[in-house]
Protein backbone atom coordinates (compact mmCIF):
# COMPACT_ATOMS: atom_id res chain seq x y z
CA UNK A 1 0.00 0.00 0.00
CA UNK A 2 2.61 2.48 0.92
CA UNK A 3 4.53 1.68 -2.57
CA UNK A 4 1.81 1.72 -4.64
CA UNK A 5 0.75 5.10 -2.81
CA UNK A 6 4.26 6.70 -3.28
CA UNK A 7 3.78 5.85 -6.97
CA UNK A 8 0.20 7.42 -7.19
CA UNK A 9 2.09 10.92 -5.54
CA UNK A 10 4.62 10.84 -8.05
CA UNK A 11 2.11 10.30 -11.28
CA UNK A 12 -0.06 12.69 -10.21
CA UNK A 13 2.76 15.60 -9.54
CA UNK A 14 3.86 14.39 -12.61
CA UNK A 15 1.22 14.92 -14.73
CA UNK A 16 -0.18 18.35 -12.77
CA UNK A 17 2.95 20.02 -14.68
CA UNK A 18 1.40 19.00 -17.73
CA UNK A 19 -1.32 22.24 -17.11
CA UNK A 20 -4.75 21.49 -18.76
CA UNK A 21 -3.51 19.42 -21.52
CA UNK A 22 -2.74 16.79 -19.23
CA UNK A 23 -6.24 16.31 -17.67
CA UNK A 24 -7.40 13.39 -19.80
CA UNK A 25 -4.19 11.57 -19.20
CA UNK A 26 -3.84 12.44 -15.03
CA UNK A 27 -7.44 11.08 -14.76
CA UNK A 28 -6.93 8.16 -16.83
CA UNK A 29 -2.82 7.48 -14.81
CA UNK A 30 -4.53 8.05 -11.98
CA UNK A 31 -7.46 5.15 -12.12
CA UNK A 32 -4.64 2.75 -13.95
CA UNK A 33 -2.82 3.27 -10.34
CA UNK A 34 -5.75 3.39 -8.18
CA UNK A 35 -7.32 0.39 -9.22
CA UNK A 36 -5.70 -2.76 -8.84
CA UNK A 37 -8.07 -5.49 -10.75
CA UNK A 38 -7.30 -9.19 -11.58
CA UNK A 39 -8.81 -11.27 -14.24
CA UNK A 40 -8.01 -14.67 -13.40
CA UNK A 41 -10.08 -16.00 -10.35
CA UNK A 42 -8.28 -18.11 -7.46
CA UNK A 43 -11.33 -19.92 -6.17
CA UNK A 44 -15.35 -20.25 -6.71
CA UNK A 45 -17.71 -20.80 -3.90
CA UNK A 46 -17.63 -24.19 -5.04
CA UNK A 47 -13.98 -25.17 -3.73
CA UNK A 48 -15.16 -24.43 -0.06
CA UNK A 49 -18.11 -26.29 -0.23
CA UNK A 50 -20.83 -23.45 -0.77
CA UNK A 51 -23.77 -23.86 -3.26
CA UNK A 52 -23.95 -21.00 -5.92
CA UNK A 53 -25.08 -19.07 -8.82
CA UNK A 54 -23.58 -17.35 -11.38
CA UNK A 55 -25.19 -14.01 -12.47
CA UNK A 56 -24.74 -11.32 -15.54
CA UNK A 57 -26.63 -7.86 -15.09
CA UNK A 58 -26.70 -5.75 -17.75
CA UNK A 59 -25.35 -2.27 -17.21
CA UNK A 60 -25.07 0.76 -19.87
CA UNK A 61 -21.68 1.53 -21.59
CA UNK A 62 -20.38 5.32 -20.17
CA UNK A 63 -20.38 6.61 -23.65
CA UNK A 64 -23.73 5.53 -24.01
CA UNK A 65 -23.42 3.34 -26.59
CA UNK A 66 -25.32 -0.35 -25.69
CA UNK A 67 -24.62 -2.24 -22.77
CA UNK A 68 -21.90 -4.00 -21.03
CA UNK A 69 -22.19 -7.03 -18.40
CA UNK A 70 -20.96 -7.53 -14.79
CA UNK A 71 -20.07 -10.62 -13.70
CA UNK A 72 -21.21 -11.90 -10.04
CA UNK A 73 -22.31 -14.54 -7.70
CA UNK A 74 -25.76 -15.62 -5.79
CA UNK A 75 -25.06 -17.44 -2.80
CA UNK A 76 -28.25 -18.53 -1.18
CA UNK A 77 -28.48 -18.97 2.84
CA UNK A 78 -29.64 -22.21 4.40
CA UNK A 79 -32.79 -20.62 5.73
CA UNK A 80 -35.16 -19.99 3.49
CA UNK A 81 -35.96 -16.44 5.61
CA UNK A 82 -32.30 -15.55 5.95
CA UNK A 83 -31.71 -11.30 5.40
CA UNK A 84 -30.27 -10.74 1.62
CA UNK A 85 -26.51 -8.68 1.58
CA UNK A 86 -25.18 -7.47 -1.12
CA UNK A 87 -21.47 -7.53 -1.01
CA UNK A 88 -18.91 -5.13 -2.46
CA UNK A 89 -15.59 -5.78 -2.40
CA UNK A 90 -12.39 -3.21 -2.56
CA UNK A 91 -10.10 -1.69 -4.91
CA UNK A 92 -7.78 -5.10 -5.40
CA UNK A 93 -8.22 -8.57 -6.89
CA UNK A 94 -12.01 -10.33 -8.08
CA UNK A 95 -14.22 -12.08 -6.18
CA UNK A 96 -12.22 -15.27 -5.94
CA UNK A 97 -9.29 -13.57 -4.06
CA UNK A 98 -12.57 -12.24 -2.20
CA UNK A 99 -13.92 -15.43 -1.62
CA UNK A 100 -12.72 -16.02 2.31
CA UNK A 101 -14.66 -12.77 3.32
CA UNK A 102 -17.92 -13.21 0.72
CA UNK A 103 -18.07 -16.82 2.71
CA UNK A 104 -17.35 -15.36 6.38
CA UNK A 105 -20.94 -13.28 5.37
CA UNK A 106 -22.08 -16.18 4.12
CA UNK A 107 -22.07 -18.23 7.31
CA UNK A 108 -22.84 -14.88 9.73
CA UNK A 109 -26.57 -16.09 7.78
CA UNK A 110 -27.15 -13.89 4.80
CA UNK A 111 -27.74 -15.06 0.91
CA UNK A 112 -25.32 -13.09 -0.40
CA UNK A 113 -25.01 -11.72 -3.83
CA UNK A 114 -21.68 -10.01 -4.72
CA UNK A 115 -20.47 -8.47 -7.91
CA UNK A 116 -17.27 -7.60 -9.89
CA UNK A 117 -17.25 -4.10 -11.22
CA UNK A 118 -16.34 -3.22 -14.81
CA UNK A 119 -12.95 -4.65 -15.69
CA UNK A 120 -12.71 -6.93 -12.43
CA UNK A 121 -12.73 -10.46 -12.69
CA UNK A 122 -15.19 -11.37 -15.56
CA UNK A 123 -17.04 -9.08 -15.88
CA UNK A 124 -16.49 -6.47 -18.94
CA UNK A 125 -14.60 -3.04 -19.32
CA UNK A 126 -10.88 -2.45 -18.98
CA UNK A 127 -10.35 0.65 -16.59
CA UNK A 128 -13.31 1.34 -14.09
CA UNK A 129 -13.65 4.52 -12.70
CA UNK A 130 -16.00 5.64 -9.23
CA UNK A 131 -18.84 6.40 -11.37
CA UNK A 132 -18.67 3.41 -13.63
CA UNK A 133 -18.03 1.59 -10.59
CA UNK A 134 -21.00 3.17 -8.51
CA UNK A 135 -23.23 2.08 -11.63
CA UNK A 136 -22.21 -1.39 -11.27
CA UNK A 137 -23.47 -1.36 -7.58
CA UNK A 138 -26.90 0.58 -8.89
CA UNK A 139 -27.46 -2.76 -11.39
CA UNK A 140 -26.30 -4.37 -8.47
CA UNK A 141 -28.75 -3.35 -5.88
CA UNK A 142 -31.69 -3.70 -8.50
CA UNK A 143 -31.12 -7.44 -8.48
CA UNK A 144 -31.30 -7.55 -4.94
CA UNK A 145 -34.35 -5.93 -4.71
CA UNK A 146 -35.63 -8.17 -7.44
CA UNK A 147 -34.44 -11.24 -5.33
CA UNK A 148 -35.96 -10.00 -1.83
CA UNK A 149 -39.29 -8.37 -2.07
CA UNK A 150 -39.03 -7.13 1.42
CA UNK A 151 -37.13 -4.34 2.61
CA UNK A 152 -36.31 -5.44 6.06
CA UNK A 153 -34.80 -8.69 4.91
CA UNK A 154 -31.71 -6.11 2.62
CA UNK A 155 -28.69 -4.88 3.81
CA UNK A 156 -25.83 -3.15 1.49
CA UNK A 157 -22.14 -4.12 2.78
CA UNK A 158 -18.62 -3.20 1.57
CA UNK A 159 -15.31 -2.87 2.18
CA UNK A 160 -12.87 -0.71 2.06
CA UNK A 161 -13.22 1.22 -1.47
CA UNK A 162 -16.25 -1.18 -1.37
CA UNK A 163 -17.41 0.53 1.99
CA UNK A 164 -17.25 3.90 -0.17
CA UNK A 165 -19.31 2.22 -2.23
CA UNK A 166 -22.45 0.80 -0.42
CA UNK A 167 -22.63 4.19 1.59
CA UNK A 168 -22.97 6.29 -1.75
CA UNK A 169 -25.54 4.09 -2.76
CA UNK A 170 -27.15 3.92 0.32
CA UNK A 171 -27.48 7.76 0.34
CA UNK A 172 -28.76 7.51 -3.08
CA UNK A 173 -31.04 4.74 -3.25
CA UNK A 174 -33.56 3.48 -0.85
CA UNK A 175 -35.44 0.15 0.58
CA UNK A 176 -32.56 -1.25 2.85
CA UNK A 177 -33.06 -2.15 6.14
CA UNK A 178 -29.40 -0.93 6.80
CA UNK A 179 -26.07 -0.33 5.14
CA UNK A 180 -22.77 -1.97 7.12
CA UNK A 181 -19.18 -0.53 6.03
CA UNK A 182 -16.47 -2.56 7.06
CA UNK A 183 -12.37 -0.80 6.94
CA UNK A 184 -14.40 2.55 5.01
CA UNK A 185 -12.08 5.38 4.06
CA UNK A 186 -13.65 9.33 5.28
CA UNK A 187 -12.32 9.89 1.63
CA UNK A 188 -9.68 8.35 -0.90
CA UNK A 189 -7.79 11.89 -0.59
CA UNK A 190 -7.63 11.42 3.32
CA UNK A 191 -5.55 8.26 2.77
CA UNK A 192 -2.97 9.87 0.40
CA UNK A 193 -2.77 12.24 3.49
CA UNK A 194 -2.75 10.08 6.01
CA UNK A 195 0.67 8.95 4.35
CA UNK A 196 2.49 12.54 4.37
CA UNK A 197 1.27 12.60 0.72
CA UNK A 198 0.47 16.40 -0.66
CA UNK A 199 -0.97 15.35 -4.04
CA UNK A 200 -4.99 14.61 -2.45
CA UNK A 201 -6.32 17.96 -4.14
CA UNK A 202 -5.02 16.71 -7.30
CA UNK A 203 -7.26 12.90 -7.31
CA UNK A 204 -10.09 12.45 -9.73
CA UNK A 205 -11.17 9.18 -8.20
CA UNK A 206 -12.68 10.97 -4.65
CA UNK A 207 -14.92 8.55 -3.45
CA UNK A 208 -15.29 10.97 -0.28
CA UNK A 209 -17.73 9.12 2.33
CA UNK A 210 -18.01 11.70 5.17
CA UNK A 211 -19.32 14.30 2.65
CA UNK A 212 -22.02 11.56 2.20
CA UNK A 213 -22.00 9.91 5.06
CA UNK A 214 -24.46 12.76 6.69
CA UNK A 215 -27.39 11.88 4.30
CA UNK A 216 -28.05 8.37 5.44
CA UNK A 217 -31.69 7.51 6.33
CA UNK A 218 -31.39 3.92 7.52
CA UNK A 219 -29.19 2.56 10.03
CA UNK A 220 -25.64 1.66 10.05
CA UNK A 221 -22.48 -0.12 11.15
CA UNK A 222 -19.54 0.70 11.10
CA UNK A 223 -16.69 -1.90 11.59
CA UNK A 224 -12.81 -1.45 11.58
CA UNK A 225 -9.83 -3.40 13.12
CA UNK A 226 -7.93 -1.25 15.90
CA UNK A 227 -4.74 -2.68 13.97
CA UNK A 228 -5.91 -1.43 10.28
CA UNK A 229 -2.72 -0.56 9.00
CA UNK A 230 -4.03 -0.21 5.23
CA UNK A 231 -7.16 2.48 6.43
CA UNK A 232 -6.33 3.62 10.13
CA UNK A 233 -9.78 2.92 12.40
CA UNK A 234 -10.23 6.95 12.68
CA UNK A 235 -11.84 7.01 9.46
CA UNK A 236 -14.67 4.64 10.65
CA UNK A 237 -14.96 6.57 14.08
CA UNK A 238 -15.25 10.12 11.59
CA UNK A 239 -17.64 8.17 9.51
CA UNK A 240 -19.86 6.99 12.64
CA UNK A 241 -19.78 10.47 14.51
CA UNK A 242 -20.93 12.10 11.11
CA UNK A 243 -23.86 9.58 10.52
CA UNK A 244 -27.39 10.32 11.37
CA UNK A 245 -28.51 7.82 14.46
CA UNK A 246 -29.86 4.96 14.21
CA UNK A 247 -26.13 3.70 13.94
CA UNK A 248 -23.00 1.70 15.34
CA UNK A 249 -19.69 1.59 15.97
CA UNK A 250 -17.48 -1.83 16.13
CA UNK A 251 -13.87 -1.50 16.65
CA UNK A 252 -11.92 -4.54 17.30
CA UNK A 253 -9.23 -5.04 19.20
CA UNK A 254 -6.07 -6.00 16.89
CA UNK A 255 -7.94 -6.67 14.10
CA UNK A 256 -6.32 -6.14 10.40
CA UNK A 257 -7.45 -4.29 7.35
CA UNK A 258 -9.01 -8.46 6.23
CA UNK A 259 -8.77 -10.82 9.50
CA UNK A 260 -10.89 -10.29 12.79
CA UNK A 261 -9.56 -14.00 13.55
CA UNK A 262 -9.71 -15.22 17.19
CA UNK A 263 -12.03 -13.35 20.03
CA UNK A 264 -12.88 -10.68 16.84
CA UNK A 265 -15.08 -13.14 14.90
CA UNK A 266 -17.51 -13.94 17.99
CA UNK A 267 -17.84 -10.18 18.75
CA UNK A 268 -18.65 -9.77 15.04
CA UNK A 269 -21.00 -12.13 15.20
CA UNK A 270 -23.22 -11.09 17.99
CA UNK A 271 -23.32 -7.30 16.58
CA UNK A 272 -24.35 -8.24 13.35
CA UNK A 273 -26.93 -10.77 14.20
CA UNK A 274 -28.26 -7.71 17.00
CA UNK A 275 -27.83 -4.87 13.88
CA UNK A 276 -29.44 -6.95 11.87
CA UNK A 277 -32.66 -8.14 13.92
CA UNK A 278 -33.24 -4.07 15.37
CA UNK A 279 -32.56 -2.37 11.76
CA UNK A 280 -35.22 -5.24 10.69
CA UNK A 281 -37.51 -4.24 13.41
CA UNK A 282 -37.08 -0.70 12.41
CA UNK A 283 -37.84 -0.95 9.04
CA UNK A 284 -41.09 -3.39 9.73
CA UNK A 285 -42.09 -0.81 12.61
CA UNK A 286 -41.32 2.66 10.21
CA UNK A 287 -38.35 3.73 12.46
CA UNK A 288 -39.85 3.33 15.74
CA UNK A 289 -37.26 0.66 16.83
CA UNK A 290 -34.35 2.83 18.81
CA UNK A 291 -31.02 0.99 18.32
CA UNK A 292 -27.92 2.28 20.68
């Protein structure tokens, strides 16, 4: 992270010396460093043992010229009346290098249905970009609601860029029960900064949460790992304090930027099955559930 960040500083200083001329090329240097996608998938749900589905949503080309597909996975619950979560992941890999988290959601009791973006994995595209990116998670959300006819059975998760994500389109979409951001960012510019890096007022790719984060009308968790080295666990507390209530904050203790392994995973647990019953409660009720 700290390379690859040292790399984006010097592009984009690069490139600023370019003057107008070299706006096309800064934006598109900058998303060819930002994003860090892989084609070739390390695992299905299959090779741990988990039934699936594949899925291909239809989504419209930027230039507005016919549609592209994104790839993604179904994976249903063992109860039939098990909450729905859709599931975005971050700025690296596909979903088969995200398969160990997808299936920690899995068994925590949702169906889950989680997506590549543009030029992840398999779905199609070369370079995505936050809005092509955001659309993806728009086509995205209208499966779930296709899936899971009731509101207080869907929940929007992601992490890290994918926690960016889910809380834009929570503010911009509605009928979830509640959003949960795991390892979230207050803004992609924050974490140049937060490395000594003076180049944030030069990013095109801003994905800035806490100017969003205030907008929320449903509940939310936050989650981050006290030993986040990737996206320190201020962000999340920033995030939380600027949220409307209902909402939550779990920190835990020596948890990574991926593994809550050991006493994290039971803590996780029990607030997520608790989030999950009161923001499902809430939504049945029309807000009259009050969550701490």
């Amino acid at each position: 992270m700290k390379r690859f960040l040292r790399r984006l500083a010097v592009a984009l200083v690069a490139v600023a010396t370019l003057g107008g001329a070299g706006c096309v090329y800064l934006e598109t240097s900058e998303r060819e460093l930002v994003y860090r996608p892989v084609r070739d998938y390390a695992r299905t749900p299959a090779d741990v043992g988990l039934a699936y589905e594949e899925l291909w949503l239809a989504v419209a080309r930027q230039d507005g010229s016919g549609e592209e597909r994104i790839h993604g996975w179904w994976l249903p619950a063992a109860r039939s009346d098990a909450p729905t979560l859709l599931y975005l992941h971050g700025v690296r890999w596909s979903l088969g290098n995200n398969l160990f988290r997808i299936a920690r959601w899995r068994e925590l009791g949702f169906n889950v249905l989680a997506i590549d973006y543009r030029g992840f994995g398999r779905s199609d595209g070369t370079l995505p970009s936050e809005a092509l990116i955001e659309a993806d998670a728009r086509a995205a959300w209208a499966e779930v609601r296709r899936r899971e006819p009731r509101e207080d059975r869907r929940f929007i998760y992601g992490h890290s860029l994918g926690a960016a994500v889910a809380l834009e389109l929570a503010v911009s979409e509605r009928g979830a029960a509640g959003i949960i951001a795991e390892s979230g960012f207050t803004s992609l510019a924050d974490v140049v900064a937060d490395r000594s890096l003076p180049v944030g007022w030069l990013l095109t790719q801003r994905f800035d949460s806490l100017e969003r984060v205030g907008a929320l009308a449903m509940p939310s968790l936050f989650i981050h790992g006290t030993a986040d080295t990737v996206v320190p666990a201020w962000m999340s507390e920033r995030l939380h304090a600027a949220a409307p209530a209902p909402k939550r904050l779990l920190l835990i203790e020596g948890g990574s930027h991926s593994n809550f392994a050991g006493t994290g995973m039971p803590l996780l647990q029990r607030e997520v099955a608790d989030f999950v019953r009161l923001a499902g409660e809430r939504a049945q009720d029309g807000a009259n559930v009050t969550m701490r």
